[in-house]
C-alpha atoms as a PDB file:
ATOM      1  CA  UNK A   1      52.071 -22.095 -88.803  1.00  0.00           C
ATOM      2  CA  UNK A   2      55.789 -22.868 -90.032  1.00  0.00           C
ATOM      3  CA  UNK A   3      56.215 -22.166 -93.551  1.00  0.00           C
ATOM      4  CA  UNK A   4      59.034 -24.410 -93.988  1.00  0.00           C
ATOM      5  CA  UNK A   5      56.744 -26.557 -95.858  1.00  0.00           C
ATOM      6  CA  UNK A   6      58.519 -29.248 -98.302  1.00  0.00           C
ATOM      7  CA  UNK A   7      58.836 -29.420-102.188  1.00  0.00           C
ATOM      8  CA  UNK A   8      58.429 -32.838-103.929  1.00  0.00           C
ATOM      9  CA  UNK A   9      59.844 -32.100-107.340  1.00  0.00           C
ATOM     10  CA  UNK A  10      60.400 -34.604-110.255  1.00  0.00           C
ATOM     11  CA  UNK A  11      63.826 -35.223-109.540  1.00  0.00           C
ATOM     12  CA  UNK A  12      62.935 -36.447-105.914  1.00  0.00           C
ATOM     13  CA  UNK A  13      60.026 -37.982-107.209  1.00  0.00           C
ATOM     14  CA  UNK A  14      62.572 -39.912-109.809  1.00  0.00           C
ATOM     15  CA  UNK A  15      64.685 -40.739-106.311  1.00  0.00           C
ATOM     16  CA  UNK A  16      62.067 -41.838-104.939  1.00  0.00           C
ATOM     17  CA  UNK A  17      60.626 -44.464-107.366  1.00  0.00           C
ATOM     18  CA  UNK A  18      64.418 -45.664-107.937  1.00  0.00           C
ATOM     19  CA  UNK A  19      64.265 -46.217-103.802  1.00  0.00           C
ATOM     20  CA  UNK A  20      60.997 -48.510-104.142  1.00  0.00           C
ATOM     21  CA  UNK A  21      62.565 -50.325-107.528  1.00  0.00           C
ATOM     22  CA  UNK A  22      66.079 -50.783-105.111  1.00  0.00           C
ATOM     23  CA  UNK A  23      64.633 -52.386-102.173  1.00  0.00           C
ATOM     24  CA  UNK A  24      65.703 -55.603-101.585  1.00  0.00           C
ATOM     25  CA  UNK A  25      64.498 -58.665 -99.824  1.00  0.00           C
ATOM     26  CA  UNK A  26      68.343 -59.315 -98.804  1.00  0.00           C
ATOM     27  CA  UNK A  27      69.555 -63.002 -98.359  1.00  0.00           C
ATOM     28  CA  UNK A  28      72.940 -62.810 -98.727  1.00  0.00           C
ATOM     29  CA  UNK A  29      74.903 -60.567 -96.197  1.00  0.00           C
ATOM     30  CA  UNK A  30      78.511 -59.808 -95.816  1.00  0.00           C
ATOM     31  CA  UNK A  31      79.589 -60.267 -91.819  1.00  0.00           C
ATOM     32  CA  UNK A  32      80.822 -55.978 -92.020  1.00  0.00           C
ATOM     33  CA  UNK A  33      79.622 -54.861 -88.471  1.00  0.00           C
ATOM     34  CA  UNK A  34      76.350 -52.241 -88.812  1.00  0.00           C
ATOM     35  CA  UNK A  35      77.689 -48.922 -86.935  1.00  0.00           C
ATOM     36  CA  UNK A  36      75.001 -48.596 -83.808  1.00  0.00           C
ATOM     37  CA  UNK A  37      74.022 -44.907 -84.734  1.00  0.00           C
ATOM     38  CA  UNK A  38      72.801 -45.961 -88.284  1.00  0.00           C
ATOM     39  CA  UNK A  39      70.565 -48.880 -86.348  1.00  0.00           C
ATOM     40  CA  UNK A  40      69.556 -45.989 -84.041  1.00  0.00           C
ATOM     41  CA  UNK A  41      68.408 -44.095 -87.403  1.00  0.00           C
ATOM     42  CA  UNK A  42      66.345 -46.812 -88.401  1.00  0.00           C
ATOM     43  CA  UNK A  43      64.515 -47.365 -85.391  1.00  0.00           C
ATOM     44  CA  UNK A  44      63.790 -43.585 -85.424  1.00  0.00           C
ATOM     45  CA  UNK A  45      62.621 -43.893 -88.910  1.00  0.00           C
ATOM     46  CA  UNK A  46      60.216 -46.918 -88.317  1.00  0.00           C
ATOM     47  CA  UNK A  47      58.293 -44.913 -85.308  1.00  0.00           C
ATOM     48  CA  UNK A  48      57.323 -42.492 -87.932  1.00  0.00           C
ATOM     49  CA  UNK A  49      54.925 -44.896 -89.760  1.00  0.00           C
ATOM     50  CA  UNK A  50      51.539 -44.087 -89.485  1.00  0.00           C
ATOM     51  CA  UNK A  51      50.143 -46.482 -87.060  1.00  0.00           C
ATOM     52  CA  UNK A  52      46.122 -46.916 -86.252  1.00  0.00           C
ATOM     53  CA  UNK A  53      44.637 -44.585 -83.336  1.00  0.00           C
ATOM     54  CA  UNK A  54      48.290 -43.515 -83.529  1.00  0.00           C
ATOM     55  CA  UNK A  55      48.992 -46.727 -80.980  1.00  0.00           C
ATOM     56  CA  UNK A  56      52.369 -46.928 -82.205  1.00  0.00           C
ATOM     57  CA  UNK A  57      52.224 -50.794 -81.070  1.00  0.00           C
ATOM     58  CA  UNK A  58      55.649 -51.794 -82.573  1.00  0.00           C
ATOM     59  CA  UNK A  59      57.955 -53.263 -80.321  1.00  0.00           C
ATOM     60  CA  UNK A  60      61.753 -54.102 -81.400  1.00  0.00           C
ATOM     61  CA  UNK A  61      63.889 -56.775 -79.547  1.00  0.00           C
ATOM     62  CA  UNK A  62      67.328 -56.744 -80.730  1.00  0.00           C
ATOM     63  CA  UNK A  63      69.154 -60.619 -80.912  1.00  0.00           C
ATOM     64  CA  UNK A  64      72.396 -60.021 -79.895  1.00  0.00           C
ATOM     65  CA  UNK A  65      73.359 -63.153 -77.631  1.00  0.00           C
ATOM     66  CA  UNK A  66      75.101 -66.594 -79.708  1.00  0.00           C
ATOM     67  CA  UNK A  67      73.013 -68.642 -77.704  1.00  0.00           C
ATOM     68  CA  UNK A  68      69.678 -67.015 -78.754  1.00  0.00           C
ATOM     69  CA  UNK A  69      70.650 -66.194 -82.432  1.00  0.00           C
ATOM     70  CA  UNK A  70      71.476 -70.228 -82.257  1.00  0.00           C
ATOM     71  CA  UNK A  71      67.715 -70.754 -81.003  1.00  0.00           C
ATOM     72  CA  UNK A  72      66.201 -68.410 -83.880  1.00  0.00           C
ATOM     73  CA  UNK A  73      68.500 -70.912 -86.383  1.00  0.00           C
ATOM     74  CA  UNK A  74      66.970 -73.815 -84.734  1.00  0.00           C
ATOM     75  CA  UNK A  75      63.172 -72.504 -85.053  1.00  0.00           C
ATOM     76  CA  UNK A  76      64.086 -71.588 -89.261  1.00  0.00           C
ATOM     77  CA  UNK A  77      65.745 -75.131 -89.728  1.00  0.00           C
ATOM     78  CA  UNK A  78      62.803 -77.234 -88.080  1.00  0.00           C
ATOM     79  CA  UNK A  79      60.051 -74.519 -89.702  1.00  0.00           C
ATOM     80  CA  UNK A  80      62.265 -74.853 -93.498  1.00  0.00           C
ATOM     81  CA  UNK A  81      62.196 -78.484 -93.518  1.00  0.00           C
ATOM     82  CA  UNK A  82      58.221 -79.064 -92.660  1.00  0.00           C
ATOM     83  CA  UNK A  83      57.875 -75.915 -95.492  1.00  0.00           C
ATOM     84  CA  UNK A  84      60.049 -78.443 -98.092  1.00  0.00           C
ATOM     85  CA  UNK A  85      57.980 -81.154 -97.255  1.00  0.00           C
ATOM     86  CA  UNK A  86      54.721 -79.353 -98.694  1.00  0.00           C
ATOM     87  CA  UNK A  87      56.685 -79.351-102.414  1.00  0.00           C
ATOM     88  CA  UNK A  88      56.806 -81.863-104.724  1.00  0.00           C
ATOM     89  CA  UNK A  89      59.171 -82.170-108.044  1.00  0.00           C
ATOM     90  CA  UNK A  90      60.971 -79.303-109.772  1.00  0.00           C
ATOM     91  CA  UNK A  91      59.547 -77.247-107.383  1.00  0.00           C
ATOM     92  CA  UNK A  92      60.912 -79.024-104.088  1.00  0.00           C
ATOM     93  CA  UNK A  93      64.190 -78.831-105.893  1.00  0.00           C
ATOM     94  CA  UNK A  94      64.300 -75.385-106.737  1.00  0.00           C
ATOM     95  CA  UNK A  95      62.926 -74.365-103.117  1.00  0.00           C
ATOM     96  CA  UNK A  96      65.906 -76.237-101.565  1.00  0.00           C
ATOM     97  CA  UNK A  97      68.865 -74.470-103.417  1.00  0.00           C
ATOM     98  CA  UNK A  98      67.136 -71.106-102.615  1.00  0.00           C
ATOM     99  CA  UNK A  99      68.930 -69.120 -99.832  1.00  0.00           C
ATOM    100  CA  UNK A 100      66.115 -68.548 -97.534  1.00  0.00           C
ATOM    101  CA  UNK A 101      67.750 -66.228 -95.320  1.00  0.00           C
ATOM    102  CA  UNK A 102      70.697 -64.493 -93.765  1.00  0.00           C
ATOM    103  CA  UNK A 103      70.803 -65.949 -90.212  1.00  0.00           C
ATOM    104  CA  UNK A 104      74.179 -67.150 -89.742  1.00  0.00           C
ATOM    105  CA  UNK A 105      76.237 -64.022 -91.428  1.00  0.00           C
ATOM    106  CA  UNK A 106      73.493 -60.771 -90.920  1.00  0.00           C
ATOM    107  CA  UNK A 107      75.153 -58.469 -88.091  1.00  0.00           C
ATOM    108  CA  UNK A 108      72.283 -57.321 -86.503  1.00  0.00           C
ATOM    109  CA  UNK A 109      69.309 -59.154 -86.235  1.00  0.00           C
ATOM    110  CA  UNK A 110      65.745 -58.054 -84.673  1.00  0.00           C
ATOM    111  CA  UNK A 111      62.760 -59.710 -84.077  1.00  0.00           C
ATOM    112  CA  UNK A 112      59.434 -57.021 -84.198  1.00  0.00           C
ATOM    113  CA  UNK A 113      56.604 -57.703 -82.023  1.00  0.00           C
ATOM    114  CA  UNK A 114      53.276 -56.189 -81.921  1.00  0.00           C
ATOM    115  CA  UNK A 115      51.604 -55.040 -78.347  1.00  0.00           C
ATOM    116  CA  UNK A 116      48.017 -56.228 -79.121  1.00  0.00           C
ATOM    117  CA  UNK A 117      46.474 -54.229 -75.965  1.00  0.00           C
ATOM    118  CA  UNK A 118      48.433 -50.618 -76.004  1.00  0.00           C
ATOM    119  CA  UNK A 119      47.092 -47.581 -73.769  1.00  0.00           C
ATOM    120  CA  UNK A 120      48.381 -45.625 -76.405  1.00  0.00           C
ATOM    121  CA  UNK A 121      45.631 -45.079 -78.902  1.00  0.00           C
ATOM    122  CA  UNK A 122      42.300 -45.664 -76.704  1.00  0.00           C
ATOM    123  CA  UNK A 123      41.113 -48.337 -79.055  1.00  0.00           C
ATOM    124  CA  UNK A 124      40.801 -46.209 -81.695  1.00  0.00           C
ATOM    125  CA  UNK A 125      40.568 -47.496 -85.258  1.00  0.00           C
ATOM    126  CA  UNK A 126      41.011 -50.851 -84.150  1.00  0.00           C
ATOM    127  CA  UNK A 127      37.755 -52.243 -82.582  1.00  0.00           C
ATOM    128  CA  UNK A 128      36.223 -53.470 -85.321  1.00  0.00           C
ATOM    129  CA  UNK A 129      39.722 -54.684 -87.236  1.00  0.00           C
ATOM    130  CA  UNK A 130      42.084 -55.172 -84.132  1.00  0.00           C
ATOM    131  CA  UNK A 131      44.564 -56.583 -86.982  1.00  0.00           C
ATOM    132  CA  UNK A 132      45.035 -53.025 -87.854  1.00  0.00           C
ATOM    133  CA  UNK A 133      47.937 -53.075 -85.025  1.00  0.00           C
ATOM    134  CA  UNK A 134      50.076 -55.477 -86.936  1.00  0.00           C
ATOM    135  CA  UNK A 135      49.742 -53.873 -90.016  1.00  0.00           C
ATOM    136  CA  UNK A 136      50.997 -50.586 -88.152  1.00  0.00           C
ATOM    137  CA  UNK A 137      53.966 -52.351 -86.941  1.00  0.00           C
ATOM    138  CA  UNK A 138      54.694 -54.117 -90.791  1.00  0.00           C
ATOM    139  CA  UNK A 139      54.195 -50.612 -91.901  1.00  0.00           C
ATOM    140  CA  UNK A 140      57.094 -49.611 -89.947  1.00  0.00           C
ATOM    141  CA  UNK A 141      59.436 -52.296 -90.777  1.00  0.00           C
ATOM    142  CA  UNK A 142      58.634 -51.193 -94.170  1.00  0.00           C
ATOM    143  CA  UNK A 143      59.931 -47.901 -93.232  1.00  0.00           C
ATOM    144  CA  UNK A 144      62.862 -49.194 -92.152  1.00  0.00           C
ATOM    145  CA  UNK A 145      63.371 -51.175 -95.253  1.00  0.00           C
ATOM    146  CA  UNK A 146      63.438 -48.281 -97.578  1.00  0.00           C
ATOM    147  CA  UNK A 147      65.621 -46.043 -95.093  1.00  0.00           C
ATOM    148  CA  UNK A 148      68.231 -49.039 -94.871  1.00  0.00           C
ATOM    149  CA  UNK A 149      68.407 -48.866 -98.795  1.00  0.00           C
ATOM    150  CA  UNK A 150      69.658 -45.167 -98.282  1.00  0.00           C
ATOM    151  CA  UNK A 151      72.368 -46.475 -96.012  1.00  0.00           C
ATOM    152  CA  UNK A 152      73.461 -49.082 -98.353  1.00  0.00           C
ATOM    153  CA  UNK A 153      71.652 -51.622 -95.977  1.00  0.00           C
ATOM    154  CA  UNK A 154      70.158 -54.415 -96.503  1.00  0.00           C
ATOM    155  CA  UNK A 155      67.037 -56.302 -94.699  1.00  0.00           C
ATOM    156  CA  UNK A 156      65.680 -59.677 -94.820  1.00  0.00           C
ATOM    157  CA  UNK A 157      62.240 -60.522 -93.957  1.00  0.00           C
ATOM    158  CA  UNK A 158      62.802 -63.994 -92.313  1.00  0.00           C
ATOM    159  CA  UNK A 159      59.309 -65.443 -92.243  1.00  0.00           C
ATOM    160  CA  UNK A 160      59.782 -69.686 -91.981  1.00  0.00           C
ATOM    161  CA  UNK A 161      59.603 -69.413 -88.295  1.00  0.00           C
ATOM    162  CA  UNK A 162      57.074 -70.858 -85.728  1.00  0.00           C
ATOM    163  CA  UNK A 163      55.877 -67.475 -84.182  1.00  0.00           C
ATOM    164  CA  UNK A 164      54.845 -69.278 -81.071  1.00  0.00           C
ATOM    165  CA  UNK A 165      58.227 -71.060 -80.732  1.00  0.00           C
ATOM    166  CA  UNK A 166      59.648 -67.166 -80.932  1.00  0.00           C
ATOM    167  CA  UNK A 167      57.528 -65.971 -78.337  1.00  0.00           C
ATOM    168  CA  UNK A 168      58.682 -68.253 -75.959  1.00  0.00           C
ATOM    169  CA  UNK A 169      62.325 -68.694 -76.529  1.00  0.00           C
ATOM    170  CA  UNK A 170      61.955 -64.441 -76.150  1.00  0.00           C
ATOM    171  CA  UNK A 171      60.259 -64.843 -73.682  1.00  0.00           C
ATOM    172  CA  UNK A 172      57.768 -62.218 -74.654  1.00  0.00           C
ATOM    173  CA  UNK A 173      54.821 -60.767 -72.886  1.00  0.00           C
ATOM    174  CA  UNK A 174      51.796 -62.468 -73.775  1.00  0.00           C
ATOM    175  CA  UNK A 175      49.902 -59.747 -74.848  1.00  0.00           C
ATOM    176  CA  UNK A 176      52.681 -59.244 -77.879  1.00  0.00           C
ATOM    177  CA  UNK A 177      52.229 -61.068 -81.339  1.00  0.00           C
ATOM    178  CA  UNK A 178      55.006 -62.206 -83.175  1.00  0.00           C
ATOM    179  CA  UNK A 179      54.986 -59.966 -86.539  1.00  0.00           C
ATOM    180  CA  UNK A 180      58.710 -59.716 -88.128  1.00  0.00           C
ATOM    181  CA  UNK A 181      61.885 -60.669 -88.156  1.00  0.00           C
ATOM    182  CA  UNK A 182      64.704 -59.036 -89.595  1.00  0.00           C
ATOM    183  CA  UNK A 183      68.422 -59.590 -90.600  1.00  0.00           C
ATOM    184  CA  UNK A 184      70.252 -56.441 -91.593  1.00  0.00           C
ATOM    185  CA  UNK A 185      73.380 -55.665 -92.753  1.00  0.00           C
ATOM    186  CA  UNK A 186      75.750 -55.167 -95.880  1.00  0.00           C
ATOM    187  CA  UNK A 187      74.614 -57.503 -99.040  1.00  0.00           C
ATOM    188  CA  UNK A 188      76.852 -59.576-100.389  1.00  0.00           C
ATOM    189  CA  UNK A 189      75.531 -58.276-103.964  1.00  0.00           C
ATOM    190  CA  UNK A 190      73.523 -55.495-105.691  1.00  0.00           C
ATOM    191  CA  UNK A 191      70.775 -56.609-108.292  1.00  0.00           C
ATOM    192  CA  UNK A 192      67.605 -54.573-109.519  1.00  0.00           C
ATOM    193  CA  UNK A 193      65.735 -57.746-109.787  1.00  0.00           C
ATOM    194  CA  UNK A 194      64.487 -59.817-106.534  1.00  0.00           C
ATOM    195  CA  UNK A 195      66.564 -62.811-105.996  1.00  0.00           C
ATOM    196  CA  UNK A 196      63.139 -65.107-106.508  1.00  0.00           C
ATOM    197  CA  UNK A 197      62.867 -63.547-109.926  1.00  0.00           C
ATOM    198  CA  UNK A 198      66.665 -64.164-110.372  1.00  0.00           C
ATOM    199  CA  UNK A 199      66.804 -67.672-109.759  1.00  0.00           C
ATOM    200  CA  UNK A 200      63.181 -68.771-111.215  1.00  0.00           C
ATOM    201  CA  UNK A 201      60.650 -68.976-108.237  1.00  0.00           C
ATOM    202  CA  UNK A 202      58.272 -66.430-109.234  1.00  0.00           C
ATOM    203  CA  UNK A 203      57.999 -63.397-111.942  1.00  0.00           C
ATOM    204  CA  UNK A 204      56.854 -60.142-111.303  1.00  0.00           C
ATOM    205  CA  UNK A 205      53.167 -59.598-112.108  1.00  0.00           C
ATOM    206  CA  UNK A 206      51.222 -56.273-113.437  1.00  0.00           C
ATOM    207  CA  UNK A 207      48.465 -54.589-112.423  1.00  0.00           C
ATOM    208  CA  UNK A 208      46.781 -56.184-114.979  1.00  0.00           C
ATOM    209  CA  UNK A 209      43.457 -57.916-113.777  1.00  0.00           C
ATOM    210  CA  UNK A 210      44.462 -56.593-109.776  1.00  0.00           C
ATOM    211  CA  UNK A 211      42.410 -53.020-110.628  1.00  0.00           C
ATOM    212  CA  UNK A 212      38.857 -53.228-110.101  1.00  0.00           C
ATOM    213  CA  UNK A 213      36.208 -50.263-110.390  1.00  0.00           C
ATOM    214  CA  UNK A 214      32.548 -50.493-108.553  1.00  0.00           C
END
């Protein structure tokens, strides 16, 4: 057994909450290409998330072409304006000068699909929650996320999309489901505090009333 075993001290434990606290949901990207070994980092980083039956279902498809990036910004502007439609007020007015996302300037963009029926795995963990294989593949592009921080990345989560619509212009097999899609690249800005909080959509809440004991 190696001995090379790890220390956690304080100060990387101090690093490492000032990583989570850092993250950002980025919406605002500067057009600075992404050099192609730190996107080859990343997607080594995400395929160490823990995954269920250790299926490792995650499945990356990088958008590089003009002509699909131009059908992704189709699917977000017909999926953003039905989304307005469902506010009212204040509130439709504040969700329509929000930035929603990063399409048209992010560098690299991905769209993360989950295989639904892997070999890998043998069903385990999963029979009775077969949703457990998406949440292996978010836990990897939250992997990702906090690895791009170290980089001086950012990632947007672009989630007004019709996941169907994405499947098919893709092109996808059918046993894949639609779980993520990313823009990543150099933010425009640097801010502690999420953009929604910035701007007035929605506070951050406490753990207040969200711990229960039985």
């Amino acid at each position: 057994m190696s001995n090379n075993i790890p220390v956690f001290d304080d100060e990387f434990n101090t690093k490492l909450e000032n990583l989570f606290k850092w993250r950002r949901d980025v919406r605002r990207f500067k057009t600075t290409p992404v050099a192609q070994k730190d996107i080859d980092y990343l997607l080594n980083i995400a395929t160490f998330a823990p995954s269920v039956g250790n299926a490792q279902p995650w499945r990356f498809v990088m958008i590089e072409k003009p002509e699909t990036r131009q059908l992704v910004m189709d699917n977000f502007d017909n999926s953003n304006e039905d989304a307005l439609s469902g506010f009212d007020g204040e509130r439709a007015s504040l969700y329509a000068s929000l930035k929603l996302a990063g399409l048209k300037n992010a560098p690299v963009q991905m769209a993360i699909f989950t295989e639904t029926k892997p070999d890998e795995g043998h069903g385990l963990g999963r029979m009775t929650m077969p949703e457990t294989l998406q949440y292996s593949s978010v836990l990897a592009v939250y992997s990702m996320w906090l690895a791009a921080r170290t980089l001086n990345l950012g990632i947007g989560w672009v989630s007004i999309l019709d996941p169907k619509k994405i499947s098919s212009d893709l092109e996808t097999p059918n046993s894949w489901a639609f779980t993520a899609y990313l823009c990543i690249g150099y933010p425009e800005e640097e801010h502690i505090d999420p953009e929604l909080v910035r701007h007035g959509w929605q506070d951050r809440t406490h753990l207040d009333g969200k711990v229960f004991y039985k």
